[in-house]
Protein backbone atom coordinates (compact mmCIF):
# COMPACT_ATOMS: atom_id res chain seq x y z
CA UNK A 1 -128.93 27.19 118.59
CA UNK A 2 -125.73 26.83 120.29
CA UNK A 3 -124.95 29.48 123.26
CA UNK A 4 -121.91 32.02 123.28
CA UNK A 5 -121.26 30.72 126.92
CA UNK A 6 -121.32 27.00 125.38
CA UNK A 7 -119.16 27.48 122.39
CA UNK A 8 -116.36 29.33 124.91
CA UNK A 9 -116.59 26.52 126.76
CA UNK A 10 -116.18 23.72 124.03
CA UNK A 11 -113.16 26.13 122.33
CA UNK A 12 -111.74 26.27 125.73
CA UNK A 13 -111.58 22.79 126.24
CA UNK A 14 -109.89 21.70 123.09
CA UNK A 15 -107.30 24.14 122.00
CA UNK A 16 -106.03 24.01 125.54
CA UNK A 17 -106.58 20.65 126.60
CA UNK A 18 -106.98 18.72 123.95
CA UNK A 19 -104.25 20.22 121.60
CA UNK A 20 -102.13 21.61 124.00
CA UNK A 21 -102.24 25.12 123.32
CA UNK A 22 -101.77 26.82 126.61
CA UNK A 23 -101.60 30.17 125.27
CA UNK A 24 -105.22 30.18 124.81
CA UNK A 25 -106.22 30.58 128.71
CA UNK A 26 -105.96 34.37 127.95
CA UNK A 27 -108.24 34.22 125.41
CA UNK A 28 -110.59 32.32 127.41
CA UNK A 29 -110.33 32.82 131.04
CA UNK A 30 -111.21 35.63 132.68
CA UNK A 31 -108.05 37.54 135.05
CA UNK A 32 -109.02 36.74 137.48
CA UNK A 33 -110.35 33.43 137.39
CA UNK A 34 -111.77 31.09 140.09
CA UNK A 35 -111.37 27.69 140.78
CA UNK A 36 -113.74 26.22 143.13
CA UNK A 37 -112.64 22.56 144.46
CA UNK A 38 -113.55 20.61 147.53
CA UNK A 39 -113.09 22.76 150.45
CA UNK A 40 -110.94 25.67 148.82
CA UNK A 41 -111.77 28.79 146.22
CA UNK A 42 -108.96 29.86 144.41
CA UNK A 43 -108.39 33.02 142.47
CA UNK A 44 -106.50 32.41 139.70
CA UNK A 45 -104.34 35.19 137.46
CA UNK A 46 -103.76 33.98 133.76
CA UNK A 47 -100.39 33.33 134.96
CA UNK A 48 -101.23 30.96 137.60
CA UNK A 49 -104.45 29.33 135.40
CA UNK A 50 -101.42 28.95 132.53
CA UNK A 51 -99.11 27.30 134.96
CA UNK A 52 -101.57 25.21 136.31
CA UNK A 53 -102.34 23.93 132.68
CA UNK A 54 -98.61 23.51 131.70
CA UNK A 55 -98.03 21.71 134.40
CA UNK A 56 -101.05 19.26 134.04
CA UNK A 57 -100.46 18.33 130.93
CA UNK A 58 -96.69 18.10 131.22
CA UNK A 59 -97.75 15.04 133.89
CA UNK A 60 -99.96 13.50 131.17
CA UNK A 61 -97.12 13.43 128.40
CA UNK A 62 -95.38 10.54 127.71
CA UNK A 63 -91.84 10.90 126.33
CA UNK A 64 -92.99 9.67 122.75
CA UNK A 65 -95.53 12.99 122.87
CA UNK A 66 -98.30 10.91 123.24
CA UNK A 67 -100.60 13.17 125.94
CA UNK A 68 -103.82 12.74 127.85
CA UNK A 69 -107.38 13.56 125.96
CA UNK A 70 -110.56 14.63 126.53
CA UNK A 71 -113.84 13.19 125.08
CA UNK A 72 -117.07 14.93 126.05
CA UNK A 73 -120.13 12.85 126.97
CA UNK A 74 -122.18 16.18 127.81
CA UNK A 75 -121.78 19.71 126.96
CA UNK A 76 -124.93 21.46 128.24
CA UNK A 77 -126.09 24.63 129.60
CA UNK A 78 -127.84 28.30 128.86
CA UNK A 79 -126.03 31.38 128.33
CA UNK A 80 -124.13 31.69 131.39
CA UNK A 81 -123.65 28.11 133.21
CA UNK A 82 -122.21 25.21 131.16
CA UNK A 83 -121.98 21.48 132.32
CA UNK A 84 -119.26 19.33 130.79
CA UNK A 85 -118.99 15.43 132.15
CA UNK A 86 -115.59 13.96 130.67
CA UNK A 87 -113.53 10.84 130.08
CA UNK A 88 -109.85 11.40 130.01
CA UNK A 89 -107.61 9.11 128.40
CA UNK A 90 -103.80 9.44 128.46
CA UNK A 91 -100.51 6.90 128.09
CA UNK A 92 -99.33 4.89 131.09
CA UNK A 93 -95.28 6.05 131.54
CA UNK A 94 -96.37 9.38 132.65
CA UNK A 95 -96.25 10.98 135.90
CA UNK A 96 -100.03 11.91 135.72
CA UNK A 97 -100.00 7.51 135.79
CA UNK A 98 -97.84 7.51 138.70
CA UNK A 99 -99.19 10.17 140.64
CA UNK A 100 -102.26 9.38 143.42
CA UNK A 101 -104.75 10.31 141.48
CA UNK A 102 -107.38 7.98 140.89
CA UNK A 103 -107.25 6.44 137.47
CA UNK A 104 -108.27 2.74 135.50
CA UNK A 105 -105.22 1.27 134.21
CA UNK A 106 -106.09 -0.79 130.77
CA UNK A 107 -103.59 -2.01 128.69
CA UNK A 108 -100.84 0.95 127.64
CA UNK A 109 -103.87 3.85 128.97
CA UNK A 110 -104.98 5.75 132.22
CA UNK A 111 -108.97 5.79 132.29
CA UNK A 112 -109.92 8.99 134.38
CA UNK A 113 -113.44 10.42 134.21
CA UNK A 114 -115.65 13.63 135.83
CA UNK A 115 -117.94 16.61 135.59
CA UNK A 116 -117.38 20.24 136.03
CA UNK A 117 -119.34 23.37 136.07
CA UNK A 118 -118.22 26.34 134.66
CA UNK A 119 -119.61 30.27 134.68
CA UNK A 120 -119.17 32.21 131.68
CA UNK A 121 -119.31 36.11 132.29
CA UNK A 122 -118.81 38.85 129.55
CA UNK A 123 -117.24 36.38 127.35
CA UNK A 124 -114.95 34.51 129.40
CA UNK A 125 -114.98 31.46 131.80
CA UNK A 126 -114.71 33.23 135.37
CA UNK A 127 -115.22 30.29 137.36
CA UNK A 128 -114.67 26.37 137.58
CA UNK A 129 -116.21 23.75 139.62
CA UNK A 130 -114.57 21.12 139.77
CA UNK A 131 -115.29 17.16 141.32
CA UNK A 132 -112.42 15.49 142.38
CA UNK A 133 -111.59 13.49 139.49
CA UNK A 134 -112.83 9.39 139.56
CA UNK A 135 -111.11 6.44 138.10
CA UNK A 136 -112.65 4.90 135.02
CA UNK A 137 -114.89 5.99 132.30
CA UNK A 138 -118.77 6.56 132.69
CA UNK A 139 -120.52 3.98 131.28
C-alpha cells in the first residue's frame, strides 16, 4: 500500500513540475518550507518556493512551449521520508541549456539527472534535500 507521505510527493512532482502548475506549491508545501542544498538551509515562504518554481521552469521553456520533464526511476520511502532519483529532459534553445548547469546535450535535448530527499510532515513536504544536479541520465 502506497504511503500518504509518498503519494504527496508523486502529486507534487507532476502537477508542478511536470505540467506546470505552479499554483499547486500551496497545496503541497508546507509555509514555511526548507530547502537544504550543499552548504546552505533555506527557509522558504510559498511565495519564495512559487518563485523559485516559476522561474525554473521559465529557464526550461523553449519558445515553441516545449518545457523540461521529469521521469522517475525511484519513488520510495515510509510515511514520513520519500526518495525520488530523476532524469530530466528538456529542449536545447532554452536558458536552462545555456546556463552552467551541468547537462548531456543529445540531439535537440538537455539530459540532466539526480536524487532528492524530501520530509513530509502533517501532510505537506516541509523539507528538500537536494544533490547538485549531474549531467546525463542514470543508466
Amino acid at each position: 500500500m502506497e504511503s500518504a507521505a509518498l503519494t504527496i510527493v508523486a502529486s507534487y512532482i507532476e502537477r508542478v513540475w511536470n505540467r506546470g502548475d505552479s499554483s499547486a506549491v500551496t497545496e503541497f508545501c508546507a509555509n514555511p518550507y526548507t530547502r537544504h542544498d550543499a552548504n546552505q538551509i533555506r527557509l522558504m515562504s510559498h511565495l519564495e518556493q512559487l518563485h523559485r518554481v516559476e522561474s525554473e521552469r521559465a529557464a526550461g521553456t523553449a519558445t515553441d512551449g516545449r518545457s523540461l520533464h521529469f521521469e522517475t526511476l525511484l519513488l520510495s520511502g515510509d510515511g514520513q521520508d520519500i526518495t525520488w532519483v530523476w532524469n530530466m529532459t528538456g529542449p536545447t534553445g532554452t536558458a536552462l541549456a545555456k546556463s552552467s548547469v551541468p547537462k548531456e546535450v543529445v540531439g535537440e535535448e538537455i539530459r540532466i539527472c539526480g536524487i532528492e530527499v524530501f520530509r513530509v510532515a502533517d501532510g505537506r513536504i516541509s523539507d528538500v534535500w537536494n544533490s547538485p544536479p549531474m549531467a546525463g541520465h542514470w543508466g
